[in-house]
N, C-alpha and C. Protein backbone atom coordinates (compact mmCIF):
# COMPACT_ATOMS: atom_id res chain seq x y z
N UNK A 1 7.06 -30.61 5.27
CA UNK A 1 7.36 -29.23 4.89
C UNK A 1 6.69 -28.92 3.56
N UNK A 2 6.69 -27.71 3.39
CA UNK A 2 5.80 -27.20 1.97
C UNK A 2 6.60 -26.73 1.01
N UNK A 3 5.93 -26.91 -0.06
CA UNK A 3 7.27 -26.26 -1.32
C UNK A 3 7.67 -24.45 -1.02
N UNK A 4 8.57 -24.18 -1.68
CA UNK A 4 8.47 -22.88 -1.92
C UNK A 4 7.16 -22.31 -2.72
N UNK A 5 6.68 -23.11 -3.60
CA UNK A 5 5.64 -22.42 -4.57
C UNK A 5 4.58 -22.47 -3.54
N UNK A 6 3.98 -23.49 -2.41
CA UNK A 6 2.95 -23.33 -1.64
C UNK A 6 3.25 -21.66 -0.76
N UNK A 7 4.50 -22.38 -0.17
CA UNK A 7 4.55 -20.68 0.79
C UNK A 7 4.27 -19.56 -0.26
N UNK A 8 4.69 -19.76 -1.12
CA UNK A 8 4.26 -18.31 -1.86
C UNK A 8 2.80 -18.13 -2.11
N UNK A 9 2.30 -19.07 -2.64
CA UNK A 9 0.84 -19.16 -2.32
C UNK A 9 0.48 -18.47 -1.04
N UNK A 10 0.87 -18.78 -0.01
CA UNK A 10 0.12 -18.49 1.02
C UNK A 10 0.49 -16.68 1.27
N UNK A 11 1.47 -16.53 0.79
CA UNK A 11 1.81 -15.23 0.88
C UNK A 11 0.92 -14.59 0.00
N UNK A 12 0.92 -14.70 -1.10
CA UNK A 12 0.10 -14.17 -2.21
C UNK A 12 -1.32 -13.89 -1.58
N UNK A 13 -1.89 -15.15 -1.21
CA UNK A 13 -3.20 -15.02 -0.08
C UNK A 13 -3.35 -13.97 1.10
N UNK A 14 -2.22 -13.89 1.51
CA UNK A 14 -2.02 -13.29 2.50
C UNK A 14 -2.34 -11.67 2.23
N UNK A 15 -1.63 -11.26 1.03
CA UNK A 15 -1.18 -10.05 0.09
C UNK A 15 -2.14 -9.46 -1.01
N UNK A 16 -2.43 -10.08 -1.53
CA UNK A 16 -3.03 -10.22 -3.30
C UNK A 16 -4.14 -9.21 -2.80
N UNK A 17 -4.74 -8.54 -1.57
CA UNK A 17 -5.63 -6.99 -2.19
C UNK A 17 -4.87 -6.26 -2.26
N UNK A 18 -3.48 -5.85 -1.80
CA UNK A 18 -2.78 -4.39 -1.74
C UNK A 18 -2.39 -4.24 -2.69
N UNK A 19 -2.46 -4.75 -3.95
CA UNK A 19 -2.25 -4.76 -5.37
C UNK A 19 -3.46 -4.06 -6.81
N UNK A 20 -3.00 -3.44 -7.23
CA UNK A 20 -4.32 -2.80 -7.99
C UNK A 20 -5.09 -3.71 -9.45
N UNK A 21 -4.10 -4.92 -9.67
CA UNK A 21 -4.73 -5.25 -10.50
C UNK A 21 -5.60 -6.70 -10.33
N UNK A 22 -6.43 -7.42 -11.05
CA UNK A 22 -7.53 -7.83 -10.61
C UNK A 22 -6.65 -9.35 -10.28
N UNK A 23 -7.01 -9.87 -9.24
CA UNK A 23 -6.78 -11.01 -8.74
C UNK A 23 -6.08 -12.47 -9.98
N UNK A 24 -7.35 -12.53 -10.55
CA UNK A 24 -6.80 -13.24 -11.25
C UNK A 24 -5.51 -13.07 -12.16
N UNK A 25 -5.29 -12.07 -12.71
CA UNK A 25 -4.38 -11.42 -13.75
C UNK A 25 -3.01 -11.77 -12.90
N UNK A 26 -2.98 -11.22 -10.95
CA UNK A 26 -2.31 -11.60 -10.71
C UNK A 26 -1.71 -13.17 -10.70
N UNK A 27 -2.70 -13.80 -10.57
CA UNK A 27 -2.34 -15.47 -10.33
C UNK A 27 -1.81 -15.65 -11.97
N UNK A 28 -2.06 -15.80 -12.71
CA UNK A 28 -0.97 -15.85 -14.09
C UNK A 28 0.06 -15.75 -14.49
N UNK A 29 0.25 -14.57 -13.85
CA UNK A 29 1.39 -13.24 -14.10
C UNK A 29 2.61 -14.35 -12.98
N UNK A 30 2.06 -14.41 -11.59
CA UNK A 30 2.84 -15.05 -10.81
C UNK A 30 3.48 -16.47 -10.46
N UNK A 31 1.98 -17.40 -10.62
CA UNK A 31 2.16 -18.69 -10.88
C UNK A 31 2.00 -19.55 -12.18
N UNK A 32 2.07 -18.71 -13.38
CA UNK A 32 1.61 -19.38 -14.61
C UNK A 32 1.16 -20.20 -14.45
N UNK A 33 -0.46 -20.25 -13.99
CA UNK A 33 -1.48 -20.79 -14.42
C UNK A 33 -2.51 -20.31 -14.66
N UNK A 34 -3.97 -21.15 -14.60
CA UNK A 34 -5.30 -20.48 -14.82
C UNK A 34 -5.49 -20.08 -13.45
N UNK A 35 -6.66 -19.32 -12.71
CA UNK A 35 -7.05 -18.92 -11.64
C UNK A 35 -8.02 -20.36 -11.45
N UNK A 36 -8.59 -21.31 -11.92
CA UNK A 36 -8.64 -22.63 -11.62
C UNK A 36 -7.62 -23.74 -11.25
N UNK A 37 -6.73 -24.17 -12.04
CA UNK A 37 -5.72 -24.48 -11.25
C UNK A 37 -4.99 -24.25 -10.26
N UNK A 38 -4.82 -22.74 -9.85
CA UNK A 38 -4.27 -21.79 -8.77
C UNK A 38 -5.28 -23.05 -7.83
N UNK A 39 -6.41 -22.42 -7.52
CA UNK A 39 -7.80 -22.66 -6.68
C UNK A 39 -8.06 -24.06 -6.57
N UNK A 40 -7.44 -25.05 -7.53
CA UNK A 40 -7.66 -26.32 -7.40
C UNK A 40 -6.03 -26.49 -6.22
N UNK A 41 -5.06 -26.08 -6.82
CA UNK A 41 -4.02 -26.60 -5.94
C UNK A 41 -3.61 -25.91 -4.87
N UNK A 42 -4.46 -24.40 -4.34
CA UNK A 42 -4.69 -24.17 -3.16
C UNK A 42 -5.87 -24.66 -2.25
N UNK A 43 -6.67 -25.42 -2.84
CA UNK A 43 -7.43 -25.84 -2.04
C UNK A 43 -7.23 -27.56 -1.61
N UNK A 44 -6.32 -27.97 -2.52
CA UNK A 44 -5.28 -29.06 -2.01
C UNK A 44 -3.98 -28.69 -0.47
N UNK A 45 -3.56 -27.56 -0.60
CA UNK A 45 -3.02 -27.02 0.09
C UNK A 45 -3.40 -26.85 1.52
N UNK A 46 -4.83 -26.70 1.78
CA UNK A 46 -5.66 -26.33 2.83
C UNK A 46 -5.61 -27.52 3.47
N UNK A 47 -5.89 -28.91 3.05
CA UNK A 47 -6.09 -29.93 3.58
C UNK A 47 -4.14 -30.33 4.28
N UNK A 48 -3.32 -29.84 3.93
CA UNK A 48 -2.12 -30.14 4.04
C UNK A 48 -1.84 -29.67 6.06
N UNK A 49 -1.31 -30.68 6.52
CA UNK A 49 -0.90 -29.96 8.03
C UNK A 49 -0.14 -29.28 8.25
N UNK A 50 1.13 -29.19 7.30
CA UNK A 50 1.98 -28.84 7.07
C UNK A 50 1.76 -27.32 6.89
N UNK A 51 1.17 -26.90 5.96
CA UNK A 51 0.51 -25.37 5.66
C UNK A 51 -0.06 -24.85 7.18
N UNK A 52 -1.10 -25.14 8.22
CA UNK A 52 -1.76 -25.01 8.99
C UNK A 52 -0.33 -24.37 10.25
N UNK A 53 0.75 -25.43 9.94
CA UNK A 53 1.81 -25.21 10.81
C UNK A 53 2.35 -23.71 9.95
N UNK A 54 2.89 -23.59 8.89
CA UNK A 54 3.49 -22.99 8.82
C UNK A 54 2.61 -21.24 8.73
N UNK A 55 1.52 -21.36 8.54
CA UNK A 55 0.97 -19.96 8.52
C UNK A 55 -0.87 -20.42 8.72
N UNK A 56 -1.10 -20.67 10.04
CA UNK A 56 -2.40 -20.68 10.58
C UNK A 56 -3.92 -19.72 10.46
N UNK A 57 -2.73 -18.62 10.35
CA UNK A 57 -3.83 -17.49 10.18
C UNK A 57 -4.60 -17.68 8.82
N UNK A 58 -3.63 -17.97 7.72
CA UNK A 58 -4.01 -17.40 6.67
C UNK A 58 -5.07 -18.68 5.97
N UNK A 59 -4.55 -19.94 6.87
CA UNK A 59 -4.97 -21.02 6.22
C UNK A 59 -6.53 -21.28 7.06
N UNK A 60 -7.01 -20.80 8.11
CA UNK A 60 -7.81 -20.83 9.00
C UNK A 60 -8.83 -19.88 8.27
N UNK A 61 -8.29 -19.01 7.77
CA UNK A 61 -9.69 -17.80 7.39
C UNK A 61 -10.07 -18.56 5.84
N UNK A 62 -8.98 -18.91 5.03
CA UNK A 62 -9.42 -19.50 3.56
C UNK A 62 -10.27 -20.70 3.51
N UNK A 63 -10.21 -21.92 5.03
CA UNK A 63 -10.70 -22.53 5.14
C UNK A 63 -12.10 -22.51 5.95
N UNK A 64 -12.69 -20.82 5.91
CA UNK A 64 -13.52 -20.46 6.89
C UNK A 64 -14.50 -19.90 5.48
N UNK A 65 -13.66 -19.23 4.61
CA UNK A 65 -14.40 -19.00 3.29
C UNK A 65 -14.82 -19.51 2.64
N UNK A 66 -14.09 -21.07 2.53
CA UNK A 66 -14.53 -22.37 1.77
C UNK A 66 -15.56 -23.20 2.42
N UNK A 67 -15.95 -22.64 3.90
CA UNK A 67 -16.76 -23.37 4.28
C UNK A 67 -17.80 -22.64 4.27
N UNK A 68 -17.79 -21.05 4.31
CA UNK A 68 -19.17 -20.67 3.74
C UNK A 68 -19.42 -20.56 2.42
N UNK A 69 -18.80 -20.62 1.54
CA UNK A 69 -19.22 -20.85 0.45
C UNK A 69 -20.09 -22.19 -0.21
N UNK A 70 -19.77 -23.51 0.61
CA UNK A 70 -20.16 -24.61 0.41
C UNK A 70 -21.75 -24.42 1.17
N UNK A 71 -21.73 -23.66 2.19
CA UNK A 71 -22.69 -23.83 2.96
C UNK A 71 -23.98 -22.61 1.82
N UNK A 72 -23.45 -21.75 1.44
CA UNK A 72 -24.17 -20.51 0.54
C UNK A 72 -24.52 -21.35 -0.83
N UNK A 73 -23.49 -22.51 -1.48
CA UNK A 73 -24.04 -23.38 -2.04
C UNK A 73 -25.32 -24.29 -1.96
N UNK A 74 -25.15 -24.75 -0.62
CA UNK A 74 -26.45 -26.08 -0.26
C UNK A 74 -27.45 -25.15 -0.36
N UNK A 75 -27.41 -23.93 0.84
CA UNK A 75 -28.73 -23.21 0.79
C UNK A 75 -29.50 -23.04 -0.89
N UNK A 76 -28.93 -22.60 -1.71
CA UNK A 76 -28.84 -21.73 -2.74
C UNK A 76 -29.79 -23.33 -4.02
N UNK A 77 -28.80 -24.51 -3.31
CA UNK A 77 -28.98 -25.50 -4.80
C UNK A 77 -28.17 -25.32 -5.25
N UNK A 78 -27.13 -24.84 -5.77
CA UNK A 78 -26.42 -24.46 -6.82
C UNK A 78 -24.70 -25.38 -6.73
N UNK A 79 -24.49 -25.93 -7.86
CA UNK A 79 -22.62 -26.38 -7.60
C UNK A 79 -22.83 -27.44 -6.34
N UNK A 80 -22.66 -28.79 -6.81
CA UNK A 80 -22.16 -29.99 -5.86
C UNK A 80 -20.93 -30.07 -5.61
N UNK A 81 -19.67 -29.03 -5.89
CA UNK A 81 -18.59 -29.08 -5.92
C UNK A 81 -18.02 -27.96 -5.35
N UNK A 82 -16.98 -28.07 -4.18
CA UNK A 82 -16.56 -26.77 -3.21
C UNK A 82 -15.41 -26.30 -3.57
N UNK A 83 -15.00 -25.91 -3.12
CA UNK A 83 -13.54 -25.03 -3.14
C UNK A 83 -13.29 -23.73 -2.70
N UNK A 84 -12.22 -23.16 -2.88
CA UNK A 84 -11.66 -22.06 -1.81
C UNK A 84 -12.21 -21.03 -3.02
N UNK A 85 -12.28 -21.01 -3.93
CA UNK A 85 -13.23 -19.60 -4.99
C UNK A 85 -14.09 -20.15 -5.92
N UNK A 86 -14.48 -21.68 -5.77
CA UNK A 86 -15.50 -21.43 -6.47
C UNK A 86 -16.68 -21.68 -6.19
């Protein structure tokens, strides 16, 4: 099972455009942290089965973004290192 702070994560993911202020500001405001840490321990999250069970959708498209991003990386040269935003 997943913490409460993951499900909220995933909600936040789920949520976080219908909000007017800028993404990151939200992740602070909500999870007191950096928008790196957020991104480091949601992209720990992704690998979890547990997450996949509990909300597929949301974890299927973040892990669809992280895989083009890695792939927009190789093309590019740029960053040996992946993740869900960076």
């Amino acid at each position: 099972m997943i913490t409460e702070r993951h499900q909220a994560m995933l909600e936040f993911e789920r949520s976080f455009w219908t909000f007017d202020e800028p993404k990151e500001t939200l992740i602070r405001a909500r999870f007191q942290c950096s928008a790196d840490e957020y991104y480091a321990e949601l992209n720990e999250l992704l690998e979890q089965p547990e997450a996949l069970e509990h909300d597929p959708l949301v974890i299927r498209r973040l892990q669809r973004q992280r895989l083009r991003r890695r792939r927009e990386r190789l093309d590019t040269g740029t960053d040996a290192q992946g993740g869900v935003n960076a």
